[in-house]
PDB file of N, CA and C in Angstrom:
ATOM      1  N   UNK A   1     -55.340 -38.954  72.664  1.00  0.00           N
ATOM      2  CA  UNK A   1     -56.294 -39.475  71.718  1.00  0.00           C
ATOM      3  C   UNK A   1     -56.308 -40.998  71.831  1.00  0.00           C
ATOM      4  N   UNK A   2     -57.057 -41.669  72.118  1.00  0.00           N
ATOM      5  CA  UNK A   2     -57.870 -43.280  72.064  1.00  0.00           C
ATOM      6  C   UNK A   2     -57.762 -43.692  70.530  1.00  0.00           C
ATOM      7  N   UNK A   3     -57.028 -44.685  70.603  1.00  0.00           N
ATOM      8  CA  UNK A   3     -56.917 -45.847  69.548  1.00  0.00           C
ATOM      9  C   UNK A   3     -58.075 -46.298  68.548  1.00  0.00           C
ATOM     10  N   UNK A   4     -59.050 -46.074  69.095  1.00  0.00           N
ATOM     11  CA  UNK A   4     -60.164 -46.156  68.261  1.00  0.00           C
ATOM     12  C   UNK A   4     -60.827 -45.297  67.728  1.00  0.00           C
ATOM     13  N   UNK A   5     -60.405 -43.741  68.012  1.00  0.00           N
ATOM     14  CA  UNK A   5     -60.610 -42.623  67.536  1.00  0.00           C
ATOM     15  C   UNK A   5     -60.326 -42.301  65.998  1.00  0.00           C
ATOM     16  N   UNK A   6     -58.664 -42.825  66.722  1.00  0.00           N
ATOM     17  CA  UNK A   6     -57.967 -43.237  65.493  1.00  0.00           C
ATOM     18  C   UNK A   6     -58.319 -43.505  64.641  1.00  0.00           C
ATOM     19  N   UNK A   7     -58.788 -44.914  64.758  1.00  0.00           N
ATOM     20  CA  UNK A   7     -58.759 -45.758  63.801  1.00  0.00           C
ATOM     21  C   UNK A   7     -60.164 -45.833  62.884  1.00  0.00           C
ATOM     22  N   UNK A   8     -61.123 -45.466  63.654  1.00  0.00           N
ATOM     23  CA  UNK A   8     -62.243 -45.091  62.829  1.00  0.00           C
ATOM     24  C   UNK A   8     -62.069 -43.451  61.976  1.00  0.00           C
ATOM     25  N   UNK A   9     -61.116 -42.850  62.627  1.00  0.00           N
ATOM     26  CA  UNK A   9     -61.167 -41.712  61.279  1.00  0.00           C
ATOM     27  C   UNK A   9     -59.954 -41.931  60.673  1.00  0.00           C
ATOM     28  N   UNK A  10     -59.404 -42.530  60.270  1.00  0.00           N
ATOM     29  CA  UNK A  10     -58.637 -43.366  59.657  1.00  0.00           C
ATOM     30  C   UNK A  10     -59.155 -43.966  58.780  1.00  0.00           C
ATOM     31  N   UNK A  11     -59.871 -45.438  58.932  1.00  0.00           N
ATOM     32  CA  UNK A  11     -60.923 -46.049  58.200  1.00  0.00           C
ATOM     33  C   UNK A  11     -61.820 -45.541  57.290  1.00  0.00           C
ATOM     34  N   UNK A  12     -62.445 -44.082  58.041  1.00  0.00           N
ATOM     35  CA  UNK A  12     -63.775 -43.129  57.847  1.00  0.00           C
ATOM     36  C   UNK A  12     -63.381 -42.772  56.355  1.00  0.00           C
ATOM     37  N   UNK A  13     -62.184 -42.218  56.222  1.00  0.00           N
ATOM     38  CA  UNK A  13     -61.224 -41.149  55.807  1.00  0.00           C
ATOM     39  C   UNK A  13     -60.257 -41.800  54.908  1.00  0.00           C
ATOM     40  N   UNK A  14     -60.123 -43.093  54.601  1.00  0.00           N
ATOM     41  CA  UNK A  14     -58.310 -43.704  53.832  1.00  0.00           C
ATOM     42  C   UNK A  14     -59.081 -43.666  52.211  1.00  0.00           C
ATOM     43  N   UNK A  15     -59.786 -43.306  51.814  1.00  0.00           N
ATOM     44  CA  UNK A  15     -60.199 -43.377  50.346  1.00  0.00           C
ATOM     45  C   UNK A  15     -59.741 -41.820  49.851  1.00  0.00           C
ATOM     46  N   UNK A  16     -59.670 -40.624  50.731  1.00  0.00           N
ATOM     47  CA  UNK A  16     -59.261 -39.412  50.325  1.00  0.00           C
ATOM     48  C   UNK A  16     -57.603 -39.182  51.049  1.00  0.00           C
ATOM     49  N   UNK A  17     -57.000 -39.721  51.314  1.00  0.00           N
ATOM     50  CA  UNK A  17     -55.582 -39.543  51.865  1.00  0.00           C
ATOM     51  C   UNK A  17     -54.760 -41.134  51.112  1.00  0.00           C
ATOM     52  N   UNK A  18     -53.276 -40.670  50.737  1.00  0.00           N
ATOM     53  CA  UNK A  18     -52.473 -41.825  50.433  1.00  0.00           C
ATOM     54  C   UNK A  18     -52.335 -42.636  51.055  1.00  0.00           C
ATOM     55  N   UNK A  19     -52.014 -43.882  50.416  1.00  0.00           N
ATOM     56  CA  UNK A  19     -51.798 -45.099  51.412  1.00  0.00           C
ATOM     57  C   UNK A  19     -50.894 -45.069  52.205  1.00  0.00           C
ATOM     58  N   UNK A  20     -49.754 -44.463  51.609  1.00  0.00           N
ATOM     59  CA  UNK A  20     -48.399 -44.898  51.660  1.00  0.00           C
ATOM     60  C   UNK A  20     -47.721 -43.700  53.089  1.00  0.00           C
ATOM     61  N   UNK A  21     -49.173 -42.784  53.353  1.00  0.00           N
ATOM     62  CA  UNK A  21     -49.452 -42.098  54.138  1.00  0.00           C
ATOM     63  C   UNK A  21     -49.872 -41.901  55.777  1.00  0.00           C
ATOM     64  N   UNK A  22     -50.853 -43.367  55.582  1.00  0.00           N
ATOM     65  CA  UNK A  22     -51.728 -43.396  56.714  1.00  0.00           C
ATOM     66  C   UNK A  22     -50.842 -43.962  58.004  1.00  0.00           C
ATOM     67  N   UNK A  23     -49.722 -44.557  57.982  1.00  0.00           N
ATOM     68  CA  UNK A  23     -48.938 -44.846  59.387  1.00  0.00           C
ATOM     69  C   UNK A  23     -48.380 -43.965  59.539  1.00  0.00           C
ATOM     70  N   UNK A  24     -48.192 -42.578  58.867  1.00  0.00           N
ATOM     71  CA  UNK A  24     -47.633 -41.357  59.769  1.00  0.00           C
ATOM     72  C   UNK A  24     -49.035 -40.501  60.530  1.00  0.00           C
ATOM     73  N   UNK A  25     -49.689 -40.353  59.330  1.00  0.00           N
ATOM     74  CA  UNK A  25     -51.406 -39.932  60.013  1.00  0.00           C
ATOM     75  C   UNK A  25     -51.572 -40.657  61.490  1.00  0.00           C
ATOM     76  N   UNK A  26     -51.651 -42.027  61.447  1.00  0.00           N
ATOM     77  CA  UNK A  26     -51.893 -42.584  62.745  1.00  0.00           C
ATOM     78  C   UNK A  26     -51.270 -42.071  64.001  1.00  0.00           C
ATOM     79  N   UNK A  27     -49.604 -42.304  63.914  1.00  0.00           N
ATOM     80  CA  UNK A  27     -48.858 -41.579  65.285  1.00  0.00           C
ATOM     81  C   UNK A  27     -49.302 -40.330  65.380  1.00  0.00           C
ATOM     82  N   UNK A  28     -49.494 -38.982  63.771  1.00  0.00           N
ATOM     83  CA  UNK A  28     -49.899 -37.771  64.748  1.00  0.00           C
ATOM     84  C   UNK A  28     -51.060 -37.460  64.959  1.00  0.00           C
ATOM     85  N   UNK A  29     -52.167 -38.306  64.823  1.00  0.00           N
ATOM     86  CA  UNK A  29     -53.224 -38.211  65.542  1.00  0.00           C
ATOM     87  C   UNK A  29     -53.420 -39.055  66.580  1.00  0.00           C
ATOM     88  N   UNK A  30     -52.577 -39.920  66.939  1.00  0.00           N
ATOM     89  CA  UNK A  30     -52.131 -40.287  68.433  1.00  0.00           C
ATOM     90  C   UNK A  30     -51.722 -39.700  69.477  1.00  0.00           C
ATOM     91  N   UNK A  31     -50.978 -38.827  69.031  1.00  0.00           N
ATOM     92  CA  UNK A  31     -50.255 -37.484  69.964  1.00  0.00           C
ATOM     93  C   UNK A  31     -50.984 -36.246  69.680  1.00  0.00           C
ATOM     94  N   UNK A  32     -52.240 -36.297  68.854  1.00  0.00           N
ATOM     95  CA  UNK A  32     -52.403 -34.945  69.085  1.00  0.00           C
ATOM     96  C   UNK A  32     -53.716 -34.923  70.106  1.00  0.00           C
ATOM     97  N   UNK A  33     -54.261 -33.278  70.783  1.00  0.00           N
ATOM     98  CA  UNK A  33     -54.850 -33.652  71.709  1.00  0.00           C
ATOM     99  C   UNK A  33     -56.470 -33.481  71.218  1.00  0.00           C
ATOM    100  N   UNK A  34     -57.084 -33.563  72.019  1.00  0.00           N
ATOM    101  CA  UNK A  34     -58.862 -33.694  71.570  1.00  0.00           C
ATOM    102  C   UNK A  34     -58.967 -32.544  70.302  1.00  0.00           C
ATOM    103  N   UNK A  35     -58.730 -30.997  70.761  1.00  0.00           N
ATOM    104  CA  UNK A  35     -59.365 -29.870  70.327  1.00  0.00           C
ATOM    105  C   UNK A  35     -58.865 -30.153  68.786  1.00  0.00           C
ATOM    106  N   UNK A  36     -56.972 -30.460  68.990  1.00  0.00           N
ATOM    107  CA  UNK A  36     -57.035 -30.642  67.675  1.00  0.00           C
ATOM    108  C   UNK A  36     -57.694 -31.783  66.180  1.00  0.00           C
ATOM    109  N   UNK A  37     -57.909 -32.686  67.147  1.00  0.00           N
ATOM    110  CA  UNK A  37     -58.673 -33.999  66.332  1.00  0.00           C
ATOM    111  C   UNK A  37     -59.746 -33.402  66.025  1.00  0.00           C
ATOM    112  N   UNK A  38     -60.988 -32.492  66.925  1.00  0.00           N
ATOM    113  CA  UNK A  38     -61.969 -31.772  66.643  1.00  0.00           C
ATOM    114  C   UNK A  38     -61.957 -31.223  65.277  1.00  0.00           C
ATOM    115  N   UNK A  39     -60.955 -30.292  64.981  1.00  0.00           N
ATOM    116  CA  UNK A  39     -60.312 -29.807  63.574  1.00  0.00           C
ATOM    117  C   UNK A  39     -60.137 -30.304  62.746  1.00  0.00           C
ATOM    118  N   UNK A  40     -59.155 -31.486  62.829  1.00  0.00           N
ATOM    119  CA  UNK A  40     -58.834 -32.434  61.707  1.00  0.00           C
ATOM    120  C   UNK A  40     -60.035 -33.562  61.271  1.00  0.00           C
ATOM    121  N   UNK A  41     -61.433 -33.545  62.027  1.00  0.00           N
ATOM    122  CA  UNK A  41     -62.602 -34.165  61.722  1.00  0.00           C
ATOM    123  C   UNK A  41     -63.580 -33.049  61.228  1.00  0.00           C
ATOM    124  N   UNK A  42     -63.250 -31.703  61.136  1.00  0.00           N
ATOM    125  CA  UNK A  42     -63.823 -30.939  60.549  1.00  0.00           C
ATOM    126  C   UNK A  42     -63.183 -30.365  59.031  1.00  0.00           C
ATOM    127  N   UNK A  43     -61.933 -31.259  59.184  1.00  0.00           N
ATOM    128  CA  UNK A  43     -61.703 -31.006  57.544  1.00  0.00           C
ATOM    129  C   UNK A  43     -62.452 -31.212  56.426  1.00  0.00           C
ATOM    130  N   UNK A  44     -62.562 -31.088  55.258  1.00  0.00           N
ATOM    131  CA  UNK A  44     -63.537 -31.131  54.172  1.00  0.00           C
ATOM    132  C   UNK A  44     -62.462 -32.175  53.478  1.00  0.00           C
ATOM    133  N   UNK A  45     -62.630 -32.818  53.013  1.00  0.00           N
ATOM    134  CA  UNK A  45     -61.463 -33.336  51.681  1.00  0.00           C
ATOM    135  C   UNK A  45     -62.101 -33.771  50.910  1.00  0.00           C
ATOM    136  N   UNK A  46     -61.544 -33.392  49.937  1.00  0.00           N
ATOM    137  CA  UNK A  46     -62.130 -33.603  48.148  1.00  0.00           C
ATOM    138  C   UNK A  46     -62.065 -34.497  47.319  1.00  0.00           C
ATOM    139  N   UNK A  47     -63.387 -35.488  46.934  1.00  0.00           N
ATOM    140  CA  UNK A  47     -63.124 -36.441  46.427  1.00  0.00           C
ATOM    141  C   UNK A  47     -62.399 -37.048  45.348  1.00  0.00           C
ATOM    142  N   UNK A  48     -61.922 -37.951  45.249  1.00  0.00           N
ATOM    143  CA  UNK A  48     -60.523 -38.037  44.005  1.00  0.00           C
ATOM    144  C   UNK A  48     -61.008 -38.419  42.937  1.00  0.00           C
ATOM    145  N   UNK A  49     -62.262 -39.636  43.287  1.00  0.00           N
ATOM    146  CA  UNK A  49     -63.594 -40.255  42.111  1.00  0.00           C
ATOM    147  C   UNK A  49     -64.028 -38.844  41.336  1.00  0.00           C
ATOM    148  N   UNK A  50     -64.263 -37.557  42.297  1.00  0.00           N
ATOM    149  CA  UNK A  50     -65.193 -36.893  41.864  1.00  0.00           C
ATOM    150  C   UNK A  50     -63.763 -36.048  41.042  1.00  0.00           C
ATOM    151  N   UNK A  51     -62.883 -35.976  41.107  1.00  0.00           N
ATOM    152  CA  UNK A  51     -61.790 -35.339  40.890  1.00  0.00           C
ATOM    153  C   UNK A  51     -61.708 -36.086  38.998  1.00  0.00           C
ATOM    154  N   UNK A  52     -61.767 -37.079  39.438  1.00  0.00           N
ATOM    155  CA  UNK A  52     -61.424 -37.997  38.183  1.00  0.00           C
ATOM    156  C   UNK A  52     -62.048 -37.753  36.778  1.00  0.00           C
ATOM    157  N   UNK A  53     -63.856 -37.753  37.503  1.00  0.00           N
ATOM    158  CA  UNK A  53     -64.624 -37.817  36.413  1.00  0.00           C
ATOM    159  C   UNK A  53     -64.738 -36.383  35.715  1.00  0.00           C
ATOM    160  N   UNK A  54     -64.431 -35.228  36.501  1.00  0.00           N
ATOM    161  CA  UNK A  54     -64.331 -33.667  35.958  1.00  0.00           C
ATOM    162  C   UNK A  54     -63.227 -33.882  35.175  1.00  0.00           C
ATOM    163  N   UNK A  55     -62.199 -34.602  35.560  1.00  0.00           N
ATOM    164  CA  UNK A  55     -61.199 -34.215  34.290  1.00  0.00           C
ATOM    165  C   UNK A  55     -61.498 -35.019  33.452  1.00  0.00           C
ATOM    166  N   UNK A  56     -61.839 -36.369  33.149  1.00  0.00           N
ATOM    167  CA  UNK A  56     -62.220 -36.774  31.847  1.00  0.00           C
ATOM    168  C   UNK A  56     -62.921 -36.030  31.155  1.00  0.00           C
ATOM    169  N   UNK A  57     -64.281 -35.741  31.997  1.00  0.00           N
ATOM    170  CA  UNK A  57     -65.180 -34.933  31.110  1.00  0.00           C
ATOM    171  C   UNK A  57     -64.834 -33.133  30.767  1.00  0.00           C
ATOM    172  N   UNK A  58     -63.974 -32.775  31.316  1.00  0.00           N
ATOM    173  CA  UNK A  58     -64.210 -31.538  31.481  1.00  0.00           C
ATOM    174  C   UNK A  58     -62.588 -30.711  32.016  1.00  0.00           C
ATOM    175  N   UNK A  59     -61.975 -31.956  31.504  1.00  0.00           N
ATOM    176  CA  UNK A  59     -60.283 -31.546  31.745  1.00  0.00           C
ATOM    177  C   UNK A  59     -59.446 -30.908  31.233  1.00  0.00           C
ATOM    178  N   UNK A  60     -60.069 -30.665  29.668  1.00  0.00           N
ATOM    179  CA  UNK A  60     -59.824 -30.202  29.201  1.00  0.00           C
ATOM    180  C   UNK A  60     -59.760 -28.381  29.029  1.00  0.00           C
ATOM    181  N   UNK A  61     -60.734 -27.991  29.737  1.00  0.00           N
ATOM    182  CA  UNK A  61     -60.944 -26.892  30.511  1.00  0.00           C
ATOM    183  C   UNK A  61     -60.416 -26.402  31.508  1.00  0.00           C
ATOM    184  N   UNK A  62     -59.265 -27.187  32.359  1.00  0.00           N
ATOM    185  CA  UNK A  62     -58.830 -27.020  33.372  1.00  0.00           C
ATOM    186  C   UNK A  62     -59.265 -26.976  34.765  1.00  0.00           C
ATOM    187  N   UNK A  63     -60.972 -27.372  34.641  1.00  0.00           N
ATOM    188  CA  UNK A  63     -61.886 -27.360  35.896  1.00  0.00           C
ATOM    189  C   UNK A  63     -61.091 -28.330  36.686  1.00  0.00           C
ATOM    190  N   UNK A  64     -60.603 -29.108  36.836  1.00  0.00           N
ATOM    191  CA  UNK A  64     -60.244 -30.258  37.836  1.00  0.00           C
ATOM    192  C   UNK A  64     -58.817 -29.379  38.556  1.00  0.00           C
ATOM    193  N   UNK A  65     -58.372 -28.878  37.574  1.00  0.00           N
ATOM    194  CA  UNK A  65     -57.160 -28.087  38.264  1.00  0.00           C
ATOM    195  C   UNK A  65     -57.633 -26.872  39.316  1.00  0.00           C
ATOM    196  N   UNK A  66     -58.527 -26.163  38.691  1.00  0.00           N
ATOM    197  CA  UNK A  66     -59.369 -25.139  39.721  1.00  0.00           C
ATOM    198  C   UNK A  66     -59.583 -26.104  40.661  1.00  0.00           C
ATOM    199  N   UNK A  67     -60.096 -27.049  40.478  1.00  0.00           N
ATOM    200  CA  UNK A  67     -60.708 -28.058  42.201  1.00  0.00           C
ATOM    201  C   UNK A  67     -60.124 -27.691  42.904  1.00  0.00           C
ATOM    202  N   UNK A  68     -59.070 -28.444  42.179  1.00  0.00           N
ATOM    203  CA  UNK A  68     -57.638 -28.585  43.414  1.00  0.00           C
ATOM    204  C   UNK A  68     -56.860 -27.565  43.911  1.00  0.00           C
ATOM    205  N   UNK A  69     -57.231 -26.276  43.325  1.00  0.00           N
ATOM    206  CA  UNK A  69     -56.482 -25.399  43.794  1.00  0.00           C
ATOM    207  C   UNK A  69     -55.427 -24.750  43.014  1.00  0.00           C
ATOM    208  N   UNK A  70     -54.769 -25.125  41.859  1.00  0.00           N
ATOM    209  CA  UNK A  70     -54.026 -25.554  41.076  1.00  0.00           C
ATOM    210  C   UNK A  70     -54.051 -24.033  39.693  1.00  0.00           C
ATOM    211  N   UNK A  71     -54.462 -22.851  40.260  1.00  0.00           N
ATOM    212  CA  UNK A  71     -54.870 -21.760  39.143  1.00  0.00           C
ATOM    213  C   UNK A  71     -54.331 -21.958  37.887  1.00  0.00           C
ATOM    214  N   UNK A  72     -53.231 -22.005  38.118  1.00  0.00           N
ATOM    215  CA  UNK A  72     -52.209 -21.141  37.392  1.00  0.00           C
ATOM    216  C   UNK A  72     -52.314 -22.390  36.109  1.00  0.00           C
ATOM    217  N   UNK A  73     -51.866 -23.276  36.467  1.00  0.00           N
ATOM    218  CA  UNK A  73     -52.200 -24.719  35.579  1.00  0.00           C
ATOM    219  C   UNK A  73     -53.620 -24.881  34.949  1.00  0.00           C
ATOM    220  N   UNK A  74     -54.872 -24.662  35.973  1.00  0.00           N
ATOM    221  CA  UNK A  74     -55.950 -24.634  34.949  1.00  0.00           C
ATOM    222  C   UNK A  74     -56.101 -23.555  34.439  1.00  0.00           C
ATOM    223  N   UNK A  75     -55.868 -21.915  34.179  1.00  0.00           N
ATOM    224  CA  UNK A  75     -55.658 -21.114  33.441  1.00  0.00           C
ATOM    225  C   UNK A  75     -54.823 -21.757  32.503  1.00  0.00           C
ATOM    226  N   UNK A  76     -53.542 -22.588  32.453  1.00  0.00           N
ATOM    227  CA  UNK A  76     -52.965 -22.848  31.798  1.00  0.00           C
ATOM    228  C   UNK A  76     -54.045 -23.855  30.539  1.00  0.00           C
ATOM    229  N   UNK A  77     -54.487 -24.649  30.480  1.00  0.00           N
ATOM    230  CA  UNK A  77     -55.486 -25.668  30.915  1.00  0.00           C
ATOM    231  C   UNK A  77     -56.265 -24.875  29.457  1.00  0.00           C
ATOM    232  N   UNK A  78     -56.941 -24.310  30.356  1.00  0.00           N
ATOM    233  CA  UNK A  78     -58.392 -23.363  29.835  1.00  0.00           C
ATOM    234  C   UNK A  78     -57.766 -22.547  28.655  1.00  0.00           C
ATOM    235  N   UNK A  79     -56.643 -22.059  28.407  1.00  0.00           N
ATOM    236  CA  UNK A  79     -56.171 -21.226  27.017  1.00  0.00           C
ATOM    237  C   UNK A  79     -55.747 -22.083  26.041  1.00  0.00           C
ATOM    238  N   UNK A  80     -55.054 -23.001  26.444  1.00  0.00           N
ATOM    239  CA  UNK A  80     -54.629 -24.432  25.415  1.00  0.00           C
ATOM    240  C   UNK A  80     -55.146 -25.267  24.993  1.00  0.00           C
ATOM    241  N   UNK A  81     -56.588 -25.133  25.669  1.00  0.00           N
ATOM    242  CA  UNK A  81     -57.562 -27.125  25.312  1.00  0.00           C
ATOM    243  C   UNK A  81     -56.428 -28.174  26.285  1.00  0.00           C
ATOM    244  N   UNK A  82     -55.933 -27.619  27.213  1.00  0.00           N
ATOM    245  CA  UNK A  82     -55.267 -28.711  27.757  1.00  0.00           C
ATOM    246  C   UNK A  82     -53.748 -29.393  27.251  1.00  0.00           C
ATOM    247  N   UNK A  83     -53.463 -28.704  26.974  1.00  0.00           N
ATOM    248  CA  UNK A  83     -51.942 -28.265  25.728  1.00  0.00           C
ATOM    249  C   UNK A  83     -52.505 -29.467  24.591  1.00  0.00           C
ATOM    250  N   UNK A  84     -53.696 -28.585  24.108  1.00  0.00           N
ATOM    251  CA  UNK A  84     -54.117 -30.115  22.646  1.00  0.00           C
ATOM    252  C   UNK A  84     -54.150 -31.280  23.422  1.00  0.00           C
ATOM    253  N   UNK A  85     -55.028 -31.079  24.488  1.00  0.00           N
ATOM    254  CA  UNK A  85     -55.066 -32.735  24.907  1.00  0.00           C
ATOM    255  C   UNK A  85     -54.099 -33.495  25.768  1.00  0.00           C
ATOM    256  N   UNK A  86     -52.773 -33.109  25.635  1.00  0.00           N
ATOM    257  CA  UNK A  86     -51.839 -33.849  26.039  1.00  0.00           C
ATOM    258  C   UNK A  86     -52.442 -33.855  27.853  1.00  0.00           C
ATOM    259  N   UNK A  87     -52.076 -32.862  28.278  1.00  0.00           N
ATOM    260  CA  UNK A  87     -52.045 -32.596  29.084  1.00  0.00           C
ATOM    261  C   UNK A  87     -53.075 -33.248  30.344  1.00  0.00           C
ATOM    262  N   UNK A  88     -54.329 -32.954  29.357  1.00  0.00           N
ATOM    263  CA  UNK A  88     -55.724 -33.699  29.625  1.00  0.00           C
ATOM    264  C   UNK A  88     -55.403 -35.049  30.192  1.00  0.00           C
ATOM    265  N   UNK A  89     -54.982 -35.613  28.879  1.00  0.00           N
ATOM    266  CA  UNK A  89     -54.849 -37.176  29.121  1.00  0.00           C
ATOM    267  C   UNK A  89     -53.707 -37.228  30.965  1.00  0.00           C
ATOM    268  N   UNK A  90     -53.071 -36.695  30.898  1.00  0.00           N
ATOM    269  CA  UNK A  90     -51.855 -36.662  31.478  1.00  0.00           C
ATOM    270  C   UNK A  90     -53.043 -36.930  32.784  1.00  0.00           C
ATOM    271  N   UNK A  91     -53.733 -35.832  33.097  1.00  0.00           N
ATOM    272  CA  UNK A  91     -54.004 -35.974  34.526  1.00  0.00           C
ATOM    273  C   UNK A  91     -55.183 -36.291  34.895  1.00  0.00           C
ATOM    274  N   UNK A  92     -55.541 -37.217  33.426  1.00  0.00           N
ATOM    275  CA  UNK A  92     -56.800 -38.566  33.907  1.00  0.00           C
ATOM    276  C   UNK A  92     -56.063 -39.818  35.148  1.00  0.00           C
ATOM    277  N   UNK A  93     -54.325 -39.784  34.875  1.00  0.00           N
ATOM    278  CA  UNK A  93     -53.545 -40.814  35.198  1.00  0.00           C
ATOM    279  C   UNK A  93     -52.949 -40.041  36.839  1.00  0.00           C
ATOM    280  N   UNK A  94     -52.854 -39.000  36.851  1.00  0.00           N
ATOM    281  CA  UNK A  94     -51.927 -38.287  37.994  1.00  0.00           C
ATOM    282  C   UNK A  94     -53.577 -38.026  38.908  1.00  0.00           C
ATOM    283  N   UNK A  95     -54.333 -37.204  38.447  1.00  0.00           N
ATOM    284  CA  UNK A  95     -55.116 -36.370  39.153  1.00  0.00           C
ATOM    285  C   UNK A  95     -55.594 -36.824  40.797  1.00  0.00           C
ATOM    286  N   UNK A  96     -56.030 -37.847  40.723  1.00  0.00           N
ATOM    287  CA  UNK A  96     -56.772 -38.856  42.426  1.00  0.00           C
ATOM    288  C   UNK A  96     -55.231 -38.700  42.986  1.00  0.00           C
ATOM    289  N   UNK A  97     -53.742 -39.047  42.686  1.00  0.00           N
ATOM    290  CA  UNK A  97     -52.798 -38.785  43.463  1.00  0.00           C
ATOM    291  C   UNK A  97     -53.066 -37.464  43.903  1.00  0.00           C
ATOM    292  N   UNK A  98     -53.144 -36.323  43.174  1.00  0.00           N
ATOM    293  CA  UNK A  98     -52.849 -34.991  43.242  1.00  0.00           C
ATOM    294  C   UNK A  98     -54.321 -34.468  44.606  1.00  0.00           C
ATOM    295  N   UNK A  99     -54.712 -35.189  44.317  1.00  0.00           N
ATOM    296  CA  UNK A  99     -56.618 -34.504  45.126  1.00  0.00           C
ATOM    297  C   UNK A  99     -55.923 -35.418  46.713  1.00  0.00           C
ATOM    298  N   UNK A 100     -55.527 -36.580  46.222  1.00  0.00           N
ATOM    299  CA  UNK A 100     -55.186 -37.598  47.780  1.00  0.00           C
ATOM    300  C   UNK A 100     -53.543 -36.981  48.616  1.00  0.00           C
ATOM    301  N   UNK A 101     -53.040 -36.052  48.020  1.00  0.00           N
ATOM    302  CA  UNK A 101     -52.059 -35.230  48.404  1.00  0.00           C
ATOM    303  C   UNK A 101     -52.409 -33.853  48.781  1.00  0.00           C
ATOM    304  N   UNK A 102     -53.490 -33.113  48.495  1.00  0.00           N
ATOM    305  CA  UNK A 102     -54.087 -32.207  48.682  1.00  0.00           C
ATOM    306  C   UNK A 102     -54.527 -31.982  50.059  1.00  0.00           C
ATOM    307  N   UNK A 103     -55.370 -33.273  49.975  1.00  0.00           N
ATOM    308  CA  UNK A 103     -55.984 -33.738  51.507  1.00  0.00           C
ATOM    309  C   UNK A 103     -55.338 -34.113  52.366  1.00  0.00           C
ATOM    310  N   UNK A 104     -54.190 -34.585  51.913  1.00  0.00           N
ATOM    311  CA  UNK A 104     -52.994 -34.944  53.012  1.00  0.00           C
ATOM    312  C   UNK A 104     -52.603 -33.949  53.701  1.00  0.00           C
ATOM    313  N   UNK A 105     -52.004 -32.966  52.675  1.00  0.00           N
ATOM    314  CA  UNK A 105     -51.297 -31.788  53.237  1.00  0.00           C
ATOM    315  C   UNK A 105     -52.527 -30.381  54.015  1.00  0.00           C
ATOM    316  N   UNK A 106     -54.099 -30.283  53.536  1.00  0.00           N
ATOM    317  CA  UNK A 106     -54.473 -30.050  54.671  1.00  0.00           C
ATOM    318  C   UNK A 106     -54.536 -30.087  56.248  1.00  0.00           C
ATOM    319  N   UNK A 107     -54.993 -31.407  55.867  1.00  0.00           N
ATOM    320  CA  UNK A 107     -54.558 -32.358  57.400  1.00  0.00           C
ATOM    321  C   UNK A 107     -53.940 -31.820  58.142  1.00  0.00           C
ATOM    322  N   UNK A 108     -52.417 -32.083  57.430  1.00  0.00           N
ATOM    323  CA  UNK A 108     -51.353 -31.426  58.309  1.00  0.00           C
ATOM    324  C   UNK A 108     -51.082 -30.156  58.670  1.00  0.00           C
ATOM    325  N   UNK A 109     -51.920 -29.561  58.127  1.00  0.00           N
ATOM    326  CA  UNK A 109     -52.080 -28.116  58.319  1.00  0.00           C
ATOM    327  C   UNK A 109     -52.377 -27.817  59.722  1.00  0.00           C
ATOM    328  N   UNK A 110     -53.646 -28.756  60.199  1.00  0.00           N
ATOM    329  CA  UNK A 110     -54.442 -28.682  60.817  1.00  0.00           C
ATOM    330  C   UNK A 110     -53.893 -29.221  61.931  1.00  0.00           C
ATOM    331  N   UNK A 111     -53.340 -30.488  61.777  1.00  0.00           N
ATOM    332  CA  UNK A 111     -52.082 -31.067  62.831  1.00  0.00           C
ATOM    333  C   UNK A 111     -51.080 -30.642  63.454  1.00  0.00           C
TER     334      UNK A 111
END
């Protein structure tokens, strides 16, 4: 894989993956070969903005947890009002980590 492959899906891509992330991303999409980069540019990843504004508005419901994948918690979510709110609030502050870890660990799926 070419350095600039890299680095433009890197660039393309660093608003849905962690920061604290992207110099391991770099080496294994350095070493990995075409077919698989093919894959890992056909990933989908889920926006964290868009992640954000469902749970303010609508977090309380546990929809942001369904996004992410997360059942069991937004069932949890959806029977409680969000354990009275608490909870809600909780992952106005966590949630964009949780969506930018999501997408991470696809990735690597795919890697």
């Amino acid at each position: 894989m070419t350095q600039d492959k890299v680095d433009m899906f890197v660039m393309t891509n660093q608003k849905y993956l962690p920061a604290e992330k992207i110099v391991f991303l770099k080496e294994k999409l350095l070493s990995a070969d075409e077919s698989k980069f093919q894959m890992a540019s056909a990933v989908e990843f889920k926006d964290p903005t868009t992640i954000l504004l469902v749970s303010i508005f609508l977090g309380g419901l546990g929809i942001d947890r369904f996004m992410l994948g997360d059942t069991g918690m937004g069932i949890l979510k959806l029977l409680t009002a969000g354990v009275c709110g608490i909870l809600a609030i909780v992952d106005w502050f966590t949630v964009q980590k949780k969506a930018k870890e999501k997408n991470y660990n696809n990735l690597m799926l795919v890697l």
